[in-house]
PDB file of N, CA and C in Angstrom:
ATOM      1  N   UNK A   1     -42.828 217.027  27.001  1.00  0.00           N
ATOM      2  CA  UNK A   1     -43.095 216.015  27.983  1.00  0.00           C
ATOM      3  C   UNK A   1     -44.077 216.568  28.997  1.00  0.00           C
ATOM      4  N   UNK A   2     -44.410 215.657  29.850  1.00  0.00           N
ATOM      5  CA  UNK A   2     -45.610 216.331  30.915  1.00  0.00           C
ATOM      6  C   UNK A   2     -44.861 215.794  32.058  1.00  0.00           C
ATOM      7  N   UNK A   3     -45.029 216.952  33.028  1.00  0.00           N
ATOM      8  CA  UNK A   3     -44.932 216.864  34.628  1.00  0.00           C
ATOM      9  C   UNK A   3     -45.244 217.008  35.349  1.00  0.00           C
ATOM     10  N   UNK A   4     -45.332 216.212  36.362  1.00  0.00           N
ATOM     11  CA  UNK A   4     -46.107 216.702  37.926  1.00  0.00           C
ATOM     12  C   UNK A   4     -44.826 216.927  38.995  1.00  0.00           C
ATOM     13  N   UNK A   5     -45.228 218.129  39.115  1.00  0.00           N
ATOM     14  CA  UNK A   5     -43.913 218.684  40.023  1.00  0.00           C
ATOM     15  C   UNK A   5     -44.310 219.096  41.569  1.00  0.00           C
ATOM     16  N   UNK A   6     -43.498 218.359  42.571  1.00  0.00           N
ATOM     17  CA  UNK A   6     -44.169 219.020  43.745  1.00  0.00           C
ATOM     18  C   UNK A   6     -43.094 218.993  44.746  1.00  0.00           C
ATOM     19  N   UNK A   7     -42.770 219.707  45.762  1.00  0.00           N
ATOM     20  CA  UNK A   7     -41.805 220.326  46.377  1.00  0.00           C
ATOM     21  C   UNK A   7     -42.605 220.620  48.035  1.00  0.00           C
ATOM     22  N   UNK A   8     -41.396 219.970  48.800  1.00  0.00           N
ATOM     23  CA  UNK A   8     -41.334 220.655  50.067  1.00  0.00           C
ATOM     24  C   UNK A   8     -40.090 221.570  50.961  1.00  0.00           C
ATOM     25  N   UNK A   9     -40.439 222.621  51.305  1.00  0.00           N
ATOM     26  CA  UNK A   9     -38.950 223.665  51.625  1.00  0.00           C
ATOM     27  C   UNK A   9     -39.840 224.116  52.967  1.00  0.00           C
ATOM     28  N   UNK A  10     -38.487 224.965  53.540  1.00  0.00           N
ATOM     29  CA  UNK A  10     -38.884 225.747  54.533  1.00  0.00           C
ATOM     30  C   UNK A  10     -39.971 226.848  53.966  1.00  0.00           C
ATOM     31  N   UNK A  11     -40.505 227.411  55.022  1.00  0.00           N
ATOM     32  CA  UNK A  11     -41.750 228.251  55.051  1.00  0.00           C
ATOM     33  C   UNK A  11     -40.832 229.528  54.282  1.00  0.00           C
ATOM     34  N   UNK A  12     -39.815 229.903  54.670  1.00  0.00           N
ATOM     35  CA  UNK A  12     -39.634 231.057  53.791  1.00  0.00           C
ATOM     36  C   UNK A  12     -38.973 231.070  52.637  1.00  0.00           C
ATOM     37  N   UNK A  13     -38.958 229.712  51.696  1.00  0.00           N
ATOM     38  CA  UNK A  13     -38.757 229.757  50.506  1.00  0.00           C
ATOM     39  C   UNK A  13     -39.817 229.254  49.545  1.00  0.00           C
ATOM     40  N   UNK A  14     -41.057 229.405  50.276  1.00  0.00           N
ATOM     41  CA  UNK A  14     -42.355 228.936  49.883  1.00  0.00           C
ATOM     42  C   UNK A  14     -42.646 229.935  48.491  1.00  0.00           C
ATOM     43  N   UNK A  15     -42.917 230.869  48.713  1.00  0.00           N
ATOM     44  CA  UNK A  15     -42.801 232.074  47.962  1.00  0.00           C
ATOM     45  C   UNK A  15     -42.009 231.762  46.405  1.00  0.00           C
ATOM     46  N   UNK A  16     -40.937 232.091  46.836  1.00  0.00           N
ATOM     47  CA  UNK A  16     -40.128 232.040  45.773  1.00  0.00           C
ATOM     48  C   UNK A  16     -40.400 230.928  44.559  1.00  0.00           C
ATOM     49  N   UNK A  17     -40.330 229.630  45.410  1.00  0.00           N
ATOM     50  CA  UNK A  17     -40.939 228.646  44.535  1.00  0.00           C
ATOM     51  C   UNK A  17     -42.305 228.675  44.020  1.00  0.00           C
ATOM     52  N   UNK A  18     -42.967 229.247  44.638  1.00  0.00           N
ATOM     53  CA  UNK A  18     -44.417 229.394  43.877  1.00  0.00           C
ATOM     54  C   UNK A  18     -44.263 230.260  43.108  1.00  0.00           C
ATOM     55  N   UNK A  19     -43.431 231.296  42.973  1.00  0.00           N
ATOM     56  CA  UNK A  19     -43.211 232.012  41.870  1.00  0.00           C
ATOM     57  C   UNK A  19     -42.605 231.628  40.404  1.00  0.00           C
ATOM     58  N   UNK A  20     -41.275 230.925  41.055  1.00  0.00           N
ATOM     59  CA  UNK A  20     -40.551 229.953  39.894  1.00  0.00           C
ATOM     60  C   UNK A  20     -41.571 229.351  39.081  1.00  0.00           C
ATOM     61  N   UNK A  21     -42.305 227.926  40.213  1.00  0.00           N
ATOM     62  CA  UNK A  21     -42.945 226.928  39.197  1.00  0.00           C
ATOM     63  C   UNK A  21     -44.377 227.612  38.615  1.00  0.00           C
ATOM     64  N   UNK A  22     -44.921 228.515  38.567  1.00  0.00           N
ATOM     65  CA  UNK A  22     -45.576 229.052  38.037  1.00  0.00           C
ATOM     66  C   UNK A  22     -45.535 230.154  36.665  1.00  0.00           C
ATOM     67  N   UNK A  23     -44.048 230.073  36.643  1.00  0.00           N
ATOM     68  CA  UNK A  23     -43.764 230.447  35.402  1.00  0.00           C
ATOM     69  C   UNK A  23     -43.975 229.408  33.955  1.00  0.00           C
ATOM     70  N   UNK A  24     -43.817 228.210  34.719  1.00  0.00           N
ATOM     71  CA  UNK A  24     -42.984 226.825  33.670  1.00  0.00           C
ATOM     72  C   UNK A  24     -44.636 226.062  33.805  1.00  0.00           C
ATOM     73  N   UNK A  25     -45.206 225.745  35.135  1.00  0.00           N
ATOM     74  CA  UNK A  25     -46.947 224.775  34.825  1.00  0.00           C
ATOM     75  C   UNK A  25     -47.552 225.978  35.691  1.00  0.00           C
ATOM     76  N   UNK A  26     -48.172 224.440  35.867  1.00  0.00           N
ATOM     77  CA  UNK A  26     -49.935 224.860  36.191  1.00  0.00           C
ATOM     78  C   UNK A  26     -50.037 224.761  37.602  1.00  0.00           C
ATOM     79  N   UNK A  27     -50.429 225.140  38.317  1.00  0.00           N
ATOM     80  CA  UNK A  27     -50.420 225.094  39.586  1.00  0.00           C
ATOM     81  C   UNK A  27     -51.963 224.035  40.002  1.00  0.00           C
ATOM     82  N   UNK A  28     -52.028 222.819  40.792  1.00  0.00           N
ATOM     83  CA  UNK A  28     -53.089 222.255  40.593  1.00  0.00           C
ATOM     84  C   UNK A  28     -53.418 222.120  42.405  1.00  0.00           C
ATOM     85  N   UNK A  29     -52.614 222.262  43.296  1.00  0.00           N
ATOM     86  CA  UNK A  29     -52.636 222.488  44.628  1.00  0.00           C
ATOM     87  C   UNK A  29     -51.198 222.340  45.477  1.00  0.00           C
ATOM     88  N   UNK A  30     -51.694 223.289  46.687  1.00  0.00           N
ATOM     89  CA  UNK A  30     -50.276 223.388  47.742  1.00  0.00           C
ATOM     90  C   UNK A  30     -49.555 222.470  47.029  1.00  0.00           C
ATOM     91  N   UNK A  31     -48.419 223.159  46.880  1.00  0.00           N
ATOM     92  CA  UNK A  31     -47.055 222.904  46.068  1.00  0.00           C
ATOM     93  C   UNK A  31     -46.917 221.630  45.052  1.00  0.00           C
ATOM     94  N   UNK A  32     -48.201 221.975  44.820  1.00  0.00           N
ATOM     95  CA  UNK A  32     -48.321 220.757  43.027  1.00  0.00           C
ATOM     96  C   UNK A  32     -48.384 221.672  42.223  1.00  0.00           C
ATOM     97  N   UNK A  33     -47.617 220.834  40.922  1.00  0.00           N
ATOM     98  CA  UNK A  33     -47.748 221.383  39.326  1.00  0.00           C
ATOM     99  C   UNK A  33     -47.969 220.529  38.755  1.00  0.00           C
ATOM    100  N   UNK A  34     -48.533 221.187  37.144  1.00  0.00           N
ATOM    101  CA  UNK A  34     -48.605 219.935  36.018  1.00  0.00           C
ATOM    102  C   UNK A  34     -48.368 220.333  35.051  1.00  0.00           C
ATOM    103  N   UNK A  35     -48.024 219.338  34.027  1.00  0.00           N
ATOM    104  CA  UNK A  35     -47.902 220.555  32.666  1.00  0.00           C
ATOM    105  C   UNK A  35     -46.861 220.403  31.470  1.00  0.00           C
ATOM    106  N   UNK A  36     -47.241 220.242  30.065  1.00  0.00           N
ATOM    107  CA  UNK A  36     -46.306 220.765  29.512  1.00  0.00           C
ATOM    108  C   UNK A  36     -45.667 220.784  29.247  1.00  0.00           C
ATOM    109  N   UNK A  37     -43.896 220.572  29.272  1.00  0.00           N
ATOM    110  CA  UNK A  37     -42.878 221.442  28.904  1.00  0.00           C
ATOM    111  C   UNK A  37     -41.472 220.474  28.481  1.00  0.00           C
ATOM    112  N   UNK A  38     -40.767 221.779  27.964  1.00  0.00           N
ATOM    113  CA  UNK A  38     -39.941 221.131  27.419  1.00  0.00           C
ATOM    114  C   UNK A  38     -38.699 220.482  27.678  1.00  0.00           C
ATOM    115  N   UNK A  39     -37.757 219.797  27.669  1.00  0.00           N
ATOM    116  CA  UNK A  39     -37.167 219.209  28.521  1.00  0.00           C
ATOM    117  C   UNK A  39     -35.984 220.520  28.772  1.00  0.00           C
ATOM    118  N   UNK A  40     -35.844 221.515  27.703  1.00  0.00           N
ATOM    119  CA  UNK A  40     -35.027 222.387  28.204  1.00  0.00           C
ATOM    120  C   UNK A  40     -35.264 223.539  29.317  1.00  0.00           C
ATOM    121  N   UNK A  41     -36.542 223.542  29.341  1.00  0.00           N
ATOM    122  CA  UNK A  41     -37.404 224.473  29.876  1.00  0.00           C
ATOM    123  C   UNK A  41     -37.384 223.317  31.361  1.00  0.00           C
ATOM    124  N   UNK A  42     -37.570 222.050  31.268  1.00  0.00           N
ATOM    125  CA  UNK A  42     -37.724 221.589  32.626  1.00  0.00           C
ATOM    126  C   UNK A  42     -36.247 221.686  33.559  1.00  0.00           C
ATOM    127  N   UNK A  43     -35.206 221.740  32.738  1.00  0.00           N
ATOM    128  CA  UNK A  43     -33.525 222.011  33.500  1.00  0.00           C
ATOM    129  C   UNK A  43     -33.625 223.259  33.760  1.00  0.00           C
ATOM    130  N   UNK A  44     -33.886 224.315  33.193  1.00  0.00           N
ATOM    131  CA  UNK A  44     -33.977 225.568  33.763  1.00  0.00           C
ATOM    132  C   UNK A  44     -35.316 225.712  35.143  1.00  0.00           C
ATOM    133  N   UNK A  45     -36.306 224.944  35.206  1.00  0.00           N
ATOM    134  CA  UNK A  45     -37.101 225.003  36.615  1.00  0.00           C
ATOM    135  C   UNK A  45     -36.401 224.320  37.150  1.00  0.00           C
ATOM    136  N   UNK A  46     -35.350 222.867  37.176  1.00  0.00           N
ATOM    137  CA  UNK A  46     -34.744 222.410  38.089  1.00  0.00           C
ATOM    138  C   UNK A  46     -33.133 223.127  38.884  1.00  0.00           C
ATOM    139  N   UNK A  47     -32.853 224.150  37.515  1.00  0.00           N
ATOM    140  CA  UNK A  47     -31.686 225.272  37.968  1.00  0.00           C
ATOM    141  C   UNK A  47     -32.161 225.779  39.272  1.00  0.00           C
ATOM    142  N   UNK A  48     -33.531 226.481  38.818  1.00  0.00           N
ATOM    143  CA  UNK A  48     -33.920 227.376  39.666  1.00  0.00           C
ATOM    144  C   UNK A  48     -34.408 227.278  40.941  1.00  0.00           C
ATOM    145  N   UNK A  49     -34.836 225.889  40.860  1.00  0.00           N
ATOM    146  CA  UNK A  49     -35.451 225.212  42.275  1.00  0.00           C
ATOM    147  C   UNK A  49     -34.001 224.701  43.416  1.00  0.00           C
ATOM    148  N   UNK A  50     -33.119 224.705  42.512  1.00  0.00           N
ATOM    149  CA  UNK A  50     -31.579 224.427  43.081  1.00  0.00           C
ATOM    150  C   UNK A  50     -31.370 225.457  44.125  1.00  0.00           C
ATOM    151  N   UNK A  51     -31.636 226.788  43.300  1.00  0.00           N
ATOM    152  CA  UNK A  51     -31.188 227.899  43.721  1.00  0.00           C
ATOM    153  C   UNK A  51     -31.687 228.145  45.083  1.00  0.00           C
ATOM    154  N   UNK A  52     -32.869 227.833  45.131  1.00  0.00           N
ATOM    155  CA  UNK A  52     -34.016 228.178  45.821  1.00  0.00           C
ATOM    156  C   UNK A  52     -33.216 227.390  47.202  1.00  0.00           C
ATOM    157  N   UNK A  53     -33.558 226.246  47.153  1.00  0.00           N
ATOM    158  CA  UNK A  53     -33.674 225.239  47.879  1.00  0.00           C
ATOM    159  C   UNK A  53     -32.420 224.792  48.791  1.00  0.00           C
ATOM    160  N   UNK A  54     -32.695 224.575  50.116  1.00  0.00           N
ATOM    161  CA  UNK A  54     -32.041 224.117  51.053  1.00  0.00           C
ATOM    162  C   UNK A  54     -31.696 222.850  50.637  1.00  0.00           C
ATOM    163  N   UNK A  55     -30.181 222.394  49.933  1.00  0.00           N
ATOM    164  CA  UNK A  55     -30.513 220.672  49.619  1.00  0.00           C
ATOM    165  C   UNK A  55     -30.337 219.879  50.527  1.00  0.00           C
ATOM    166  N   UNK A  56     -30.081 220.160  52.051  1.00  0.00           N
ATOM    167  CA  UNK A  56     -30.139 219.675  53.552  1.00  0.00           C
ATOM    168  C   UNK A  56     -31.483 219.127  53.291  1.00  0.00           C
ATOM    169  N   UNK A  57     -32.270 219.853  53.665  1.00  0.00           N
ATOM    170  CA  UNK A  57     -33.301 220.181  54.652  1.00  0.00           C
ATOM    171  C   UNK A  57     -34.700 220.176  53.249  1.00  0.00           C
ATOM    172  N   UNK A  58     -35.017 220.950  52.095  1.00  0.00           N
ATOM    173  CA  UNK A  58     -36.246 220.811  51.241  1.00  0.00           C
ATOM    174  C   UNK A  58     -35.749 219.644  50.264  1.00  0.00           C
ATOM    175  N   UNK A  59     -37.226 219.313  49.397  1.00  0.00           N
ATOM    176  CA  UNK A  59     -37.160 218.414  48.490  1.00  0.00           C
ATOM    177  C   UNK A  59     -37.751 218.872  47.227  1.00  0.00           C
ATOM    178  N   UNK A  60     -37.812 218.570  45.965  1.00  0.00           N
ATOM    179  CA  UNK A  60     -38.371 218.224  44.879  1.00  0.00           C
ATOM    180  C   UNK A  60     -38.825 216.811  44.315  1.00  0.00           C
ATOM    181  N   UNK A  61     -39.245 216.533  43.875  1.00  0.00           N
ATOM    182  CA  UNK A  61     -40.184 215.514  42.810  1.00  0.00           C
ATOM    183  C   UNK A  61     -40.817 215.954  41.961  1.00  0.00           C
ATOM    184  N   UNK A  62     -39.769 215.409  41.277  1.00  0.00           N
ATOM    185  CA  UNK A  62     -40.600 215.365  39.522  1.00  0.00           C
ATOM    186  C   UNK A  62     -41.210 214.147  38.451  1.00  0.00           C
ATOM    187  N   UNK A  63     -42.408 214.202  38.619  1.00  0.00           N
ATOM    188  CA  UNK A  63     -42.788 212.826  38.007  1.00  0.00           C
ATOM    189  C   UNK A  63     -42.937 213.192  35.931  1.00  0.00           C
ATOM    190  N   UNK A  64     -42.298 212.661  35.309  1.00  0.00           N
ATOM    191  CA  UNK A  64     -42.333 212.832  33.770  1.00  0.00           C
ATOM    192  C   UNK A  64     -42.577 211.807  32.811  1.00  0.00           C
ATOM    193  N   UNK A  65     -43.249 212.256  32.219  1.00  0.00           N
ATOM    194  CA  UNK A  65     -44.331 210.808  31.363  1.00  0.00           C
ATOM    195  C   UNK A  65     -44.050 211.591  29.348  1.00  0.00           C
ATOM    196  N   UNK A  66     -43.830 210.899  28.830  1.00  0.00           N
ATOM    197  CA  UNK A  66     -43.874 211.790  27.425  1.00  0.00           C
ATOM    198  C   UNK A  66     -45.221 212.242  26.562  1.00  0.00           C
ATOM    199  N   UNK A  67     -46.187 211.939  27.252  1.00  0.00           N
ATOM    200  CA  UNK A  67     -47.611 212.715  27.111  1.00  0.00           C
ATOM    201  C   UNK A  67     -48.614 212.348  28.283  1.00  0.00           C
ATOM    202  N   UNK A  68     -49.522 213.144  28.473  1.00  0.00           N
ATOM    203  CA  UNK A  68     -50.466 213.006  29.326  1.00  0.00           C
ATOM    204  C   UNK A  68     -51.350 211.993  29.371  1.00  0.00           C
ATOM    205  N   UNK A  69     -51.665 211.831  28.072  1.00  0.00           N
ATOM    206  CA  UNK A  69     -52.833 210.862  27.475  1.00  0.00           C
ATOM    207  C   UNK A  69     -51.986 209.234  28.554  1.00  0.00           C
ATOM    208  N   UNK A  70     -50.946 209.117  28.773  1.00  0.00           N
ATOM    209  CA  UNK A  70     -50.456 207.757  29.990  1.00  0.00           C
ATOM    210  C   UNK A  70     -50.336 208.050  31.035  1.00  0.00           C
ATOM    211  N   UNK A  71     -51.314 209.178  31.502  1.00  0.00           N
ATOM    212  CA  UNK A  71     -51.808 209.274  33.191  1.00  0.00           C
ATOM    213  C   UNK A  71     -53.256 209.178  33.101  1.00  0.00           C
ATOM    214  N   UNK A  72     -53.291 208.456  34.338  1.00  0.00           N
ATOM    215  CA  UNK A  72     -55.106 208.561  34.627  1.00  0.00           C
ATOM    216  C   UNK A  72     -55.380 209.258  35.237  1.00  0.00           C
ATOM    217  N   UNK A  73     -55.397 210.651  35.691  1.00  0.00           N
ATOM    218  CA  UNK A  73     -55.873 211.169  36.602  1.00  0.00           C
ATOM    219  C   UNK A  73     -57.226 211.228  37.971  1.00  0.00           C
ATOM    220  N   UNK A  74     -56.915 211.091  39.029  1.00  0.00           N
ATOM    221  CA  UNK A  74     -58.191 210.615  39.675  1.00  0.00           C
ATOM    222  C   UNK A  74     -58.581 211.452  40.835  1.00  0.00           C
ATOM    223  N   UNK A  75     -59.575 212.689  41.220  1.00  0.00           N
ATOM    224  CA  UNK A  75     -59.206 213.365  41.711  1.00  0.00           C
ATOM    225  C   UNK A  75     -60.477 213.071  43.007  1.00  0.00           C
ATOM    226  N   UNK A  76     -60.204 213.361  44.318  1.00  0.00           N
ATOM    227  CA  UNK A  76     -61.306 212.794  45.424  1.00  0.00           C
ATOM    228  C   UNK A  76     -61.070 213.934  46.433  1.00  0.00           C
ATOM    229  N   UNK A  77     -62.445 214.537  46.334  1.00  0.00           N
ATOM    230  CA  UNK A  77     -62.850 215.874  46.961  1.00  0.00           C
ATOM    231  C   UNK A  77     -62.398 217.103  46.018  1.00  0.00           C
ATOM    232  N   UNK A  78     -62.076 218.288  46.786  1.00  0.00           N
ATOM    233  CA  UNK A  78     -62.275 219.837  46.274  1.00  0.00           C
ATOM    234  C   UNK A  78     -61.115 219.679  44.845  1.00  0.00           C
ATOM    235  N   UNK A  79     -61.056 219.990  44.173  1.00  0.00           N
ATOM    236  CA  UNK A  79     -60.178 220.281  42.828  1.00  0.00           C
ATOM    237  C   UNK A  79     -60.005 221.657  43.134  1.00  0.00           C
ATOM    238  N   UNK A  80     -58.419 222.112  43.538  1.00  0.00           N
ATOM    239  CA  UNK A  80     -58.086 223.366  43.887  1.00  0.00           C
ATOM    240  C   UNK A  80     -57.772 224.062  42.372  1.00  0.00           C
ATOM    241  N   UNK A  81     -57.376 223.570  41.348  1.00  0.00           N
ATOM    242  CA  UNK A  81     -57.350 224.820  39.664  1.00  0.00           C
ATOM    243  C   UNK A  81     -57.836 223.926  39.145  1.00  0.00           C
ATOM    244  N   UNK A  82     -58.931 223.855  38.034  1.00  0.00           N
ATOM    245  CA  UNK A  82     -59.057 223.534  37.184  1.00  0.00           C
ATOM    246  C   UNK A  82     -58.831 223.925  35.719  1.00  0.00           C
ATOM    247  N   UNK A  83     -58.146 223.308  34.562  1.00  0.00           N
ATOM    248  CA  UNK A  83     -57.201 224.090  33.943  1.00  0.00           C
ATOM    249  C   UNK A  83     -58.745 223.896  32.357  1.00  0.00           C
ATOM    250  N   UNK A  84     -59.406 223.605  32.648  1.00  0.00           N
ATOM    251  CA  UNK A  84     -61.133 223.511  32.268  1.00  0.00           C
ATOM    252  C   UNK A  84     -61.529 224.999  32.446  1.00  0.00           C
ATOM    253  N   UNK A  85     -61.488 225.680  33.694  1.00  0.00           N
ATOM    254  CA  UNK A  85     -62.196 226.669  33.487  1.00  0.00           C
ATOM    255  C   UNK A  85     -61.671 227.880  32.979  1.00  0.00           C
ATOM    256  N   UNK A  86     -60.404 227.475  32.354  1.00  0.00           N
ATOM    257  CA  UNK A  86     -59.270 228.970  31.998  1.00  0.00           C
ATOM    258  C   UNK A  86     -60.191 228.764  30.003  1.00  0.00           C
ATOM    259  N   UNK A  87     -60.552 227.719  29.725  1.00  0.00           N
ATOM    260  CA  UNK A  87     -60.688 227.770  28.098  1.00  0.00           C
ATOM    261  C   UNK A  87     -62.078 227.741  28.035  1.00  0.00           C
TER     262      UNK A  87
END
């Protein structure tokens, strides 16, 4: 499946999560992902973001589509990764 994953936490669990979701996607800007994966692989980033996360106080969103090809992507100004220039 494909996801766009993006998260807001306190400043000092910023880290951690950029570490997590960068195991599982793509990093496309401040605390966006995309990418990929499998739905077992997506419960284990949502374990881990559990772990992480203040469930007071931070958030997650996960948007999941069963292929990419049914997003339009539309991007306006700087493109912080382009996953173009890794191939």
């Amino acid at each position: 499946m494909y996801v766009i994953a993006m998260y807001d936490v306190g400043e000092k669990r910023v880290g951690k999560m950029l570490k997590l979701f960068r195991r599982y996607l793509n990093w496309i800007q401040n605390s966006v992902f995309e990418g990929e994966i499998t739905e077992v692989k997506l419960k284990e980033l949502e374990i881990g973001a559990r772990s992480i996360m203040d469930l007071e106080t931070d958030s997650l969103i996960l948007f999941c589509s069963r292929q990419e090809k049914w997003l339009e992507k539309q991007i306006v100004g700087k493109e912080r990764s382009s996953l173009d220039q890794i191939l």
